[in-house]
Every structure is written in structure tokens, then in C-alpha cells.
C-alpha atoms as a PDB file:
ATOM      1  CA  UNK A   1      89.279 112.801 163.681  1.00  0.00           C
ATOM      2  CA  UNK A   2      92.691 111.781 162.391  1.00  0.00           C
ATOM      3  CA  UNK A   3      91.906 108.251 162.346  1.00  0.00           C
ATOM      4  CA  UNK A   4      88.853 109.140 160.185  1.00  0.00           C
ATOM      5  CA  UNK A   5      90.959 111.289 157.338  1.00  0.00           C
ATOM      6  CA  UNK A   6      93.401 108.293 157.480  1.00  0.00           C
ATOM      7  CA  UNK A   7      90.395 106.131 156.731  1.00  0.00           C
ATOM      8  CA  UNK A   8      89.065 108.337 154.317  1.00  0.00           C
ATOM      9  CA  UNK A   9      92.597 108.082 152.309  1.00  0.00           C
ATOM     10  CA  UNK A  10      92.590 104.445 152.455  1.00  0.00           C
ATOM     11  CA  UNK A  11      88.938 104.002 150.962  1.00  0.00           C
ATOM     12  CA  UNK A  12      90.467 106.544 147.681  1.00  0.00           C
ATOM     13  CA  UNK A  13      93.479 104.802 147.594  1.00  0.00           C
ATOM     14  CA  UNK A  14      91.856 101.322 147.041  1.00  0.00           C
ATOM     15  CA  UNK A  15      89.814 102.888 145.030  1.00  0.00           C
ATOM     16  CA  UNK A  16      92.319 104.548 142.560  1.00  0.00           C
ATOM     17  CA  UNK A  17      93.818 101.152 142.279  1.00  0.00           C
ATOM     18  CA  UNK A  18      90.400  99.407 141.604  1.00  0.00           C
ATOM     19  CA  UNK A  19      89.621 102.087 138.719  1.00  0.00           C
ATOM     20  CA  UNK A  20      93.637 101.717 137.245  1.00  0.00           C
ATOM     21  CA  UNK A  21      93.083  97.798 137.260  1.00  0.00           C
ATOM     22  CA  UNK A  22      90.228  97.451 135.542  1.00  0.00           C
ATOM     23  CA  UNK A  23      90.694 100.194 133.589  1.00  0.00           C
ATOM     24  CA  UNK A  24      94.140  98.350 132.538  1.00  0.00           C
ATOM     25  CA  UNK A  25      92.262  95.285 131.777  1.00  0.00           C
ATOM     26  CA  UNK A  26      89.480  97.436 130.126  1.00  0.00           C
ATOM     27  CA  UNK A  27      92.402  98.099 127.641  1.00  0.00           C
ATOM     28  CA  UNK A  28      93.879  95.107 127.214  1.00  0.00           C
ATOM     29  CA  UNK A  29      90.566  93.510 126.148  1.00  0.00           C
ATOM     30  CA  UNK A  30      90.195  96.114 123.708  1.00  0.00           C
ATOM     31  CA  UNK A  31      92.972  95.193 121.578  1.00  0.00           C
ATOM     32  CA  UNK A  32      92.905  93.568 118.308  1.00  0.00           C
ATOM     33  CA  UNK A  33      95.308  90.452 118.364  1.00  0.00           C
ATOM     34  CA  UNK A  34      97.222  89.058 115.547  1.00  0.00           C
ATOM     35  CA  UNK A  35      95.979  86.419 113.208  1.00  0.00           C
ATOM     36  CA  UNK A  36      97.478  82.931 113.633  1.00  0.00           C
ATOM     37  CA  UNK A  37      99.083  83.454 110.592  1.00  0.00           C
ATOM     38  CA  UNK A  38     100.501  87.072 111.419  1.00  0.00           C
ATOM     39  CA  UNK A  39     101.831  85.663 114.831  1.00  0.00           C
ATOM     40  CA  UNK A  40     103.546  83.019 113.227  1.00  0.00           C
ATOM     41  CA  UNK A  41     105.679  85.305 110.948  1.00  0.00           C
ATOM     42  CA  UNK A  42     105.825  87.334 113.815  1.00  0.00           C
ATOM     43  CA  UNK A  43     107.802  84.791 115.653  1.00  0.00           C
ATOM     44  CA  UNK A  44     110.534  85.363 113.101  1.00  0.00           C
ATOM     45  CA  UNK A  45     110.836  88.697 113.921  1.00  0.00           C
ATOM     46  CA  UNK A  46     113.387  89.675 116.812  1.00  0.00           C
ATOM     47  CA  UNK A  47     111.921  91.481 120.057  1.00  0.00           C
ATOM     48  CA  UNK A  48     113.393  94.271 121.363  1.00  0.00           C
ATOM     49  CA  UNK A  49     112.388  96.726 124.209  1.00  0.00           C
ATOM     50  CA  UNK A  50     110.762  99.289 121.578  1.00  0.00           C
ATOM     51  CA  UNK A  51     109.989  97.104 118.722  1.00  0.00           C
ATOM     52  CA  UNK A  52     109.720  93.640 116.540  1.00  0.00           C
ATOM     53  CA  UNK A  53     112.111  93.802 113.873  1.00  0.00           C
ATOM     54  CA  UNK A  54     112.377  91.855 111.214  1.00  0.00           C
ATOM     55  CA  UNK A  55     115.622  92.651 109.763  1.00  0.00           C
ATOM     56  CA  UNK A  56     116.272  93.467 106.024  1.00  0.00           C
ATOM     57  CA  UNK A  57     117.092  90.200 103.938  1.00  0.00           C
ATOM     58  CA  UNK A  58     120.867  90.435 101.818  1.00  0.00           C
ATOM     59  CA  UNK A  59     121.380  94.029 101.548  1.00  0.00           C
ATOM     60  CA  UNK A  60     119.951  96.678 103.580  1.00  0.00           C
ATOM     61  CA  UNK A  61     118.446  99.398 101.497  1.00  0.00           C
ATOM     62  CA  UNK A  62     117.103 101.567 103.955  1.00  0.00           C
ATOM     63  CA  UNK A  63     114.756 101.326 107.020  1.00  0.00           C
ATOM     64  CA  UNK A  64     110.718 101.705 108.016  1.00  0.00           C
ATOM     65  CA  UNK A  65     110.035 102.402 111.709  1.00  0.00           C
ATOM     66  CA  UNK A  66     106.255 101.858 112.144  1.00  0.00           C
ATOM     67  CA  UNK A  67     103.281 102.619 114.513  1.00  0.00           C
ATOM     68  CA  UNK A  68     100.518 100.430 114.935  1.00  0.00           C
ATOM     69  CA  UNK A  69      96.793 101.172 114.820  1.00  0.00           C
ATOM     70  CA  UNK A  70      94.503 102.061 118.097  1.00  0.00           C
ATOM     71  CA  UNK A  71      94.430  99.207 120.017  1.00  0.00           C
ATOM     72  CA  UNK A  72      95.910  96.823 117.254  1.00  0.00           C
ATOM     73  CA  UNK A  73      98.752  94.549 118.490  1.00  0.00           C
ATOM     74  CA  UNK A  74     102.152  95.479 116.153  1.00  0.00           C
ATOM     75  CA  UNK A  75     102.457  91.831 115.245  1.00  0.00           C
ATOM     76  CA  UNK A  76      99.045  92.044 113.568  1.00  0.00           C
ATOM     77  CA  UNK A  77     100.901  93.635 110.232  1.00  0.00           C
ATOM     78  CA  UNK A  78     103.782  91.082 110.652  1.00  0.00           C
ATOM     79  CA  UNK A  79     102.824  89.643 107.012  1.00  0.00           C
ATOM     80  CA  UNK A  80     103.630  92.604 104.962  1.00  0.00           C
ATOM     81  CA  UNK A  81     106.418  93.527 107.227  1.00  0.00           C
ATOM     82  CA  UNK A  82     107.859  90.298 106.754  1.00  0.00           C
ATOM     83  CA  UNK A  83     107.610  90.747 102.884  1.00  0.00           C
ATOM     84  CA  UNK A  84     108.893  94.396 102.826  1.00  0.00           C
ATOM     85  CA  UNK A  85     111.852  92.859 105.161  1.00  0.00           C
ATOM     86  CA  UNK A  86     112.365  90.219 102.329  1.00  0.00           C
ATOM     87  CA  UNK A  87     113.048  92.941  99.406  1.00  0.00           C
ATOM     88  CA  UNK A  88     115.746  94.433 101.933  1.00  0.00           C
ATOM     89  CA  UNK A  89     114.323  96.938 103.900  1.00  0.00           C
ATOM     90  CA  UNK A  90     114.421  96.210 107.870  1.00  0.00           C
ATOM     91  CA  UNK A  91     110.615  97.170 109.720  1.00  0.00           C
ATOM     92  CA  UNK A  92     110.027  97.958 112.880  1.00  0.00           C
ATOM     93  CA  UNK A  93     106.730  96.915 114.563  1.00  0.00           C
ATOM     94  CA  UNK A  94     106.588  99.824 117.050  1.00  0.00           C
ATOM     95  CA  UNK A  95     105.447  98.533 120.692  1.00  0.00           C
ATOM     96  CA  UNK A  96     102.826 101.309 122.167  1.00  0.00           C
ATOM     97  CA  UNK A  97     101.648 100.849 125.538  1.00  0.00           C
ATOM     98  CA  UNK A  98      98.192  99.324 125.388  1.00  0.00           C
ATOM     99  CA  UNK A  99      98.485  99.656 121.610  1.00  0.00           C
ATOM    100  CA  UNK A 100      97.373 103.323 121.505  1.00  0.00           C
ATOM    101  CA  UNK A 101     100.602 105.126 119.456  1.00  0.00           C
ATOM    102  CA  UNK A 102      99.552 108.237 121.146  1.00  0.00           C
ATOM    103  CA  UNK A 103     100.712 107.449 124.242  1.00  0.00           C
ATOM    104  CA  UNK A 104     104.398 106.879 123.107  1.00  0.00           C
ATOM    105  CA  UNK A 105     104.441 109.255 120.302  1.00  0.00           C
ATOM    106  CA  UNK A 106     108.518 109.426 120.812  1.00  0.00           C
ATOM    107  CA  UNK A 107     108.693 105.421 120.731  1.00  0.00           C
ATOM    108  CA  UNK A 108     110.696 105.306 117.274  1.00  0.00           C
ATOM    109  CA  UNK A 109     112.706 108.490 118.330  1.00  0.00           C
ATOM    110  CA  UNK A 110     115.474 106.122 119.329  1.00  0.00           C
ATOM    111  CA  UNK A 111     115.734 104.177 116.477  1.00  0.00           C
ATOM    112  CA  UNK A 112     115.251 106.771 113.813  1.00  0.00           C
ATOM    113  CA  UNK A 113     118.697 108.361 115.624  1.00  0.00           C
ATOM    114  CA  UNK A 114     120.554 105.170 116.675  1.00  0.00           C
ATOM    115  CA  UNK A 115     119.672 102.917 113.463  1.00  0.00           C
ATOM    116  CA  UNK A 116     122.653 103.393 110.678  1.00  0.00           C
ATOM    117  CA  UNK A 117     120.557 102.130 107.864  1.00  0.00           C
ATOM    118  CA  UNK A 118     119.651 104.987 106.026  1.00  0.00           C
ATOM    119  CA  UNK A 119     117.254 106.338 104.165  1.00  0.00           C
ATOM    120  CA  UNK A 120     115.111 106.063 107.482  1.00  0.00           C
ATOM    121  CA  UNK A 121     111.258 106.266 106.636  1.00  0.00           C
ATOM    122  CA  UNK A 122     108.248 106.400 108.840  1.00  0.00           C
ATOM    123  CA  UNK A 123     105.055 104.929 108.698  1.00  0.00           C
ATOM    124  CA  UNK A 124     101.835 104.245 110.628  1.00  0.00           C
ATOM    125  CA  UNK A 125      97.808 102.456 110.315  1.00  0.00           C
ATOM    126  CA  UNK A 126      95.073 105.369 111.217  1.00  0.00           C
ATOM    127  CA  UNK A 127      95.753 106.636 114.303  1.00  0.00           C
ATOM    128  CA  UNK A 128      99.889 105.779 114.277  1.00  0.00           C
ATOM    129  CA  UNK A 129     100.023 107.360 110.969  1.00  0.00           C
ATOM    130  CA  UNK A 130      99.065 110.788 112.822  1.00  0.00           C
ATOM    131  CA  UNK A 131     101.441 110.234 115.140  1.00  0.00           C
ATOM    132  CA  UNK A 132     104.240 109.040 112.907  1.00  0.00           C
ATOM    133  CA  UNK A 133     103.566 112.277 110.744  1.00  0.00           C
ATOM    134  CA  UNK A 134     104.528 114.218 114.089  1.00  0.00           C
ATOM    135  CA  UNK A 135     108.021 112.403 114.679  1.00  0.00           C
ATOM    136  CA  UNK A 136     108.587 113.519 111.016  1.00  0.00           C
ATOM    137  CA  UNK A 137     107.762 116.806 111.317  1.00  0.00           C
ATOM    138  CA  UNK A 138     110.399 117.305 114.366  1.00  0.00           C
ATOM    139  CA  UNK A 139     112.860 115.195 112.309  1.00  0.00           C
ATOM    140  CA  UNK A 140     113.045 116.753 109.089  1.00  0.00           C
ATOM    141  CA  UNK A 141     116.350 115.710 108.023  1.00  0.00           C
ATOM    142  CA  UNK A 142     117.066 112.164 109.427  1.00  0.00           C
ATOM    143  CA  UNK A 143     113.141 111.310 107.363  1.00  0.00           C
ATOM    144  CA  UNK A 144     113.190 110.371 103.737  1.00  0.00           C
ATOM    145  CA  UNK A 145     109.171 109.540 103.910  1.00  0.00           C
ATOM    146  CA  UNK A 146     106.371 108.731 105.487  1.00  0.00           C
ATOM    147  CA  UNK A 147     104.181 106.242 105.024  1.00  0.00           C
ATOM    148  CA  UNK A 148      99.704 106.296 105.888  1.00  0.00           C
ATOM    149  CA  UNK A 149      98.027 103.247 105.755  1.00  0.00           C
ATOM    150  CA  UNK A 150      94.245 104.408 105.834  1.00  0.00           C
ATOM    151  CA  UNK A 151      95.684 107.497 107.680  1.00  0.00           C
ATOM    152  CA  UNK A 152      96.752 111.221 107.234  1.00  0.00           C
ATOM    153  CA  UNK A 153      98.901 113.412 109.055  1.00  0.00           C
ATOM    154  CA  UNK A 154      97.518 116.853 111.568  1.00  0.00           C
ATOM    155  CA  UNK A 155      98.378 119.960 111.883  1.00  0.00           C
ATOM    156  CA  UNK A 156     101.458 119.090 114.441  1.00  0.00           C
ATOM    157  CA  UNK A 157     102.559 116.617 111.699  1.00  0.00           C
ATOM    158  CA  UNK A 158     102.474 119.205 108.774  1.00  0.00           C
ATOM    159  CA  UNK A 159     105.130 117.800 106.283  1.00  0.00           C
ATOM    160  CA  UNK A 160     106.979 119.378 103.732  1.00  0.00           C
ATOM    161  CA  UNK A 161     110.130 118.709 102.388  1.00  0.00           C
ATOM    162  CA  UNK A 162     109.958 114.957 102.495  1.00  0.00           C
ATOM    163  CA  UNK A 163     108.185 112.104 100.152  1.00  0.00           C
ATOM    164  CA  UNK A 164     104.743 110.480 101.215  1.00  0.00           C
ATOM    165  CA  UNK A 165     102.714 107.567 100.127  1.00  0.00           C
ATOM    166  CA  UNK A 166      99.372 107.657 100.975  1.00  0.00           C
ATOM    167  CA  UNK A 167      97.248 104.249 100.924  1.00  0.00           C
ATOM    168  CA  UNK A 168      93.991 104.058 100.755  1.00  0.00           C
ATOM    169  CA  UNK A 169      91.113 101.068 100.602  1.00  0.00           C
ATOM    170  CA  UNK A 170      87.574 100.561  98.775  1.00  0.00           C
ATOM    171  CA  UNK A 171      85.506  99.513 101.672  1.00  0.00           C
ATOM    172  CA  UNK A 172      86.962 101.352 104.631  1.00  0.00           C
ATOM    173  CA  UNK A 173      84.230 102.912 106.918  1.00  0.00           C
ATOM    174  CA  UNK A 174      86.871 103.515 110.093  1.00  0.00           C
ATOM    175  CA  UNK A 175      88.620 105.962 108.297  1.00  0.00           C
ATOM    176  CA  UNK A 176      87.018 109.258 108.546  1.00  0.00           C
ATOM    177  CA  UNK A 177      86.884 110.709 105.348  1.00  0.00           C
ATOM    178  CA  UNK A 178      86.206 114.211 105.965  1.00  0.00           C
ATOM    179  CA  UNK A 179      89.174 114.370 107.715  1.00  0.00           C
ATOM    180  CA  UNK A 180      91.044 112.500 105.435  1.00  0.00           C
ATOM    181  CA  UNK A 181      90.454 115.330 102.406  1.00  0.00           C
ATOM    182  CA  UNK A 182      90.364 118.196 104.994  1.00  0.00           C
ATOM    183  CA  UNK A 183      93.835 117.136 106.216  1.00  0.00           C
ATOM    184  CA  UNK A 184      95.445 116.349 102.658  1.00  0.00           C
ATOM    185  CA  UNK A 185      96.515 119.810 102.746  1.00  0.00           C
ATOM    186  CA  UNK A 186      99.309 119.012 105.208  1.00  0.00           C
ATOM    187  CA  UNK A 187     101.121 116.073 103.156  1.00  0.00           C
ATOM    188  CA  UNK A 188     104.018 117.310 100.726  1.00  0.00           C
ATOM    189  CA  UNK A 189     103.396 118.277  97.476  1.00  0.00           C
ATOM    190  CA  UNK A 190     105.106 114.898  96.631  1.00  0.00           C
ATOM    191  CA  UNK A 191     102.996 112.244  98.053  1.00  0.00           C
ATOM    192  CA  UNK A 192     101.794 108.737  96.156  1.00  0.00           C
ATOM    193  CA  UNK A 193      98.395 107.883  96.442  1.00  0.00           C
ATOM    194  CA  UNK A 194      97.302 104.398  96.353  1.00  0.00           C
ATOM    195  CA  UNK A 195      93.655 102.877  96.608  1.00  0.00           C
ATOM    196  CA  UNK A 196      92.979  99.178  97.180  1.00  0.00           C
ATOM    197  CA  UNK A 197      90.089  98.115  95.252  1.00  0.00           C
ATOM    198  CA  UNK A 198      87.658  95.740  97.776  1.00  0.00           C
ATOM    199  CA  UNK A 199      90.209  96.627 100.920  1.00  0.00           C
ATOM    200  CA  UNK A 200      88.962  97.564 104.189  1.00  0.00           C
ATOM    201  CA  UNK A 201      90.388  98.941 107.350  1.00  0.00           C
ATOM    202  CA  UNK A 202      91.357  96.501 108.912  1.00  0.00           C
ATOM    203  CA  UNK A 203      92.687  94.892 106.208  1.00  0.00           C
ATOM    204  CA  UNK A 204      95.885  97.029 106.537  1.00  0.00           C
ATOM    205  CA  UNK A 205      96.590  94.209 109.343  1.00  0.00           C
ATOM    206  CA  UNK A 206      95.743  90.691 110.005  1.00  0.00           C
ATOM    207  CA  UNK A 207      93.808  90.885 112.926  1.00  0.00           C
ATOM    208  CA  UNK A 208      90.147  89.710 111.953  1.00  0.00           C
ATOM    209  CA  UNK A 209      87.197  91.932 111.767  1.00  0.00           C
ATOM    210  CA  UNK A 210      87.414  95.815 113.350  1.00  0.00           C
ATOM    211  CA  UNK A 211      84.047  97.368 114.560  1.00  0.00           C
ATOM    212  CA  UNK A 212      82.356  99.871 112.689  1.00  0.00           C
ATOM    213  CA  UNK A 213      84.467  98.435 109.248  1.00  0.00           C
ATOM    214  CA  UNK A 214      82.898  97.869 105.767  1.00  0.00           C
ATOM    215  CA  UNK A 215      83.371  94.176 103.795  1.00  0.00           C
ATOM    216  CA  UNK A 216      85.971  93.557 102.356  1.00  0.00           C
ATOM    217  CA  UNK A 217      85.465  91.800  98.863  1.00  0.00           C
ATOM    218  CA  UNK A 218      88.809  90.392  98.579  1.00  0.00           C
ATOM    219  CA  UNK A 219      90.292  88.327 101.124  1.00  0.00           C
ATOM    220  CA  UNK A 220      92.888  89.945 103.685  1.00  0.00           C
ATOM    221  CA  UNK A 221      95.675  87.477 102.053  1.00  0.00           C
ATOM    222  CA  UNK A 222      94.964  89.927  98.652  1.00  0.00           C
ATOM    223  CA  UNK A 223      95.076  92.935 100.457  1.00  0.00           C
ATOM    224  CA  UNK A 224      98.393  92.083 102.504  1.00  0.00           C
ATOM    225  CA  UNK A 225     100.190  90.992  99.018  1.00  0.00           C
ATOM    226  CA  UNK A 226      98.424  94.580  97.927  1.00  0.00           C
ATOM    227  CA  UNK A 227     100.010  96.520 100.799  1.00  0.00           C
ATOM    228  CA  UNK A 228     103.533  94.578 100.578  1.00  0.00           C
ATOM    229  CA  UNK A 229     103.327  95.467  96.719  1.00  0.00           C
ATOM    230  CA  UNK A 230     103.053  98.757  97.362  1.00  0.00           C
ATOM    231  CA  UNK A 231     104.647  99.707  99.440  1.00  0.00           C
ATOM    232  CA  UNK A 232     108.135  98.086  98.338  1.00  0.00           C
ATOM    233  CA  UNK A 233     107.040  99.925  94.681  1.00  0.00           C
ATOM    234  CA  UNK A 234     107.058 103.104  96.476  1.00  0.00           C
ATOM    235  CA  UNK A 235     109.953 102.874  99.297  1.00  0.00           C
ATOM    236  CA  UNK A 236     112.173 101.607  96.132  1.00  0.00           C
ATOM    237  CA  UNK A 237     111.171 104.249  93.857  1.00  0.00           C
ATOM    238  CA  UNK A 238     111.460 106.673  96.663  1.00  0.00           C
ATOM    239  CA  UNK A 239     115.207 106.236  97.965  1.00  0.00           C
ATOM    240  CA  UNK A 240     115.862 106.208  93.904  1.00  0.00           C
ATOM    241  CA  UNK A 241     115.314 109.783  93.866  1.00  0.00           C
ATOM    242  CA  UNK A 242     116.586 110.544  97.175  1.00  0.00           C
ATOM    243  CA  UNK A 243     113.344 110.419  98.864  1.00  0.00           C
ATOM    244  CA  UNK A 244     112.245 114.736  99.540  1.00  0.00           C
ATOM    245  CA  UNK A 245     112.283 116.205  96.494  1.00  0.00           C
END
């Protein structure tokens, strides 16, 4: 009888690990990888344990952690960061395990309290907006802004006394946009909002086509000069007025 139970645990234990390992590579093989060209900028950037960084150029003005997308690899947005790091602001690629933000919602907790190079600001693509929106929300004080990139934020990331810029494009069919209007109601009262003409979704990275996605009508080389453009306009403007206001 015993030797059957023992039996009996073995079979579930090899099969919890069968279900974990593919499940794991399930995951993996979901992800959206970087572009050749994003993951050659992105080997300029410096890896650390939480993110890639690609540190301001001459002086720092301020900082933007970021989160990326569901299942998009952080590198994939390495050619706007990589611009926005060139006009003096140091980004953070946030790494996520298995690229879903929502599973390390705290990830740029550390950073936005060790990093000296204030005004801090958040930002996020879709789903890491959301989640970004909720570190702000608990961090009131130590977050000038927040920045959505085809995102919003929910009820648990309800801002108010902060800046927002809110970026949206032509062509995007991920985005939900019932969701997006219903959940406008949660941004501050001073938020930005940007729409790039012939953009899509997945145009917010470099990381090839996403499924479900309109067509873009401009190439993703226009719409990461768009997103670099505007979102240095904006972070620039922002820490001008002292970002909340």
C-alpha cells in the first residue's frame, strides 16, 4: 500500500515537472525578440540584474525606468531608448520574467529608490504601462510622470498628482480601445496625448510583426524617430515645469 502512494507521488511529481517545462518553453517561444537592428543598439546598453541601461549622454537630466510589453523582449525598444539616452536622460529596459511585466510588477521599485538622478519617470508598452501606472500610484512622490505607449493605467494605478503622456498610433488593433477611453478617467488631469499617424502596435518596439496588429503605413524606422521625438518633447517639457502640476 505504501509503496503504491509512493508511486503515485512519483508519477505527479514527474508530471508537475513535465507541465512547468514545457510550459516554460511554451513561454519562451512566445516572446517577441528584438530586431537585428534593436539588438545591436542594445549591445551598447549595460546589463544589470533588473535592467539594460543605457546611461544618459553629457548631463543627466532625469531618469525613465520602463516595462516592456507582454511577451516582448526589453531590448526590442532599444532604438528609442538609445535616442532618449542621447538627449540626456538614462532608460531602463526593465527585465520581466518571461517578458510578462505582471509578474514583477515591483521590478523598477529598486531603482526608482536607489537611482539619484532625479526627476524619476515611469513608463511602459500595453500591458507594462498598466503595471508601471501601479508602481506610480504607490510612489507618489519619488514619480514626476508616467509614460503609456499604446497603454493606459487601472484602477490600482489611478494617478493624480503627477504628469502623463499618453501615446497613441493610427493602425493599432492590439490595443483595446474600449478600455483605453473607459480607463482615461484614471490619468491626471495633466496628461499629453500623442497619436502617430500610420503607427501600429507593435511599432512602439522593433520586434517585427505582433498577431492580431493592423499595417502600419510608415515604416517602424518612422515610428521609432516618432516615439524618440516625443517622448524627449514631453520628458523635457515636463521636468521644465516640475513634472505634477
Amino acid at each position: 500500500m505504501m509503496k503504491n502512494h509512493r508511486k503515485g507521488l512519483l508519477i505527479v511529481l514527474v508530471l508537475i515537472i513535465c507541465v512547468g517545462f514545457f510550459g516554460i518553453s511554451w513561454l519562451k517561444n512566445r516572446a517577441y525578440q528584438p530586431s537585428t537592428q534593436a539588438e545591436r543598439i542594445g549591445t551598447t546598453a549595460k546589463s544589470q540584474n533588473e535592467a539594460y541601461v543605457f546611461p544618459a549622454a553629457n548631463a543627466v537630466k532625469g531618469t525613465l525606468i520602463f516595462y516592456p510589453g507582454a511577451f516582448v523582449e526589453p531590448l526590442s525598444y532599444s532604438i528609442w531608448a538609445k535616442e532618449v539616452a542621447k538627449a540626456g536622460w538614462c532608460v531602463y529596459l526593465l527585465k520581466v520574467p518571461f517578458d510578462l511585466a505582471v509578474l514583477a510588477p515591483k521590478q523598477g521599485e529598486k531603482i526608482l529608490k536607489d537611482d539619484p538622478k532625479a526627476p524619476i519617470y515611469l513608463g511602459g508598452h500595453s500591458l507594462g504601462g498598466v503595471i508601471a501606472s501601479r508602481l506610480a500610484h504607490q510612489h507618489p512622490r519619488e514619480v514626476a510622470g508616467v509614460i503609456f505607449l499604446a497603454s493606459y493605467p487601472d484602477e490600482k494605478g489611478k494617478l493624480k498628482n503627477t504628469a502623463a503622456l499618453s501615446i497613441t498610433a493610427e493602425n493599432d488593433q492590439v490595443l483595446d480601445q474600449k478600455s483605453y477611453q473607459k480607463n482615461k478617467k484614471y490619468l491626471p488631469k495633466n496628461t499629453t496625448f500623442e497619436n502617430i499617424a500610420g503607427g501600429n502596435h507593435a511599432g512602439f518596439g522593433s520586434y517585427g510583426d505582433q498577431k492580431g496588429d493592423g499595417n502600419a503605413s510608415i515604416s517602424n524606422t518612422v515610428q521609432q524617430k516618432e516615439v524618440a521625438r516625443m517622448i524627449i518633447q514631453w520628458l523635457e517639457h515636463s521636468s521644465e515645469k516640475g513634472g505634477a502640476q
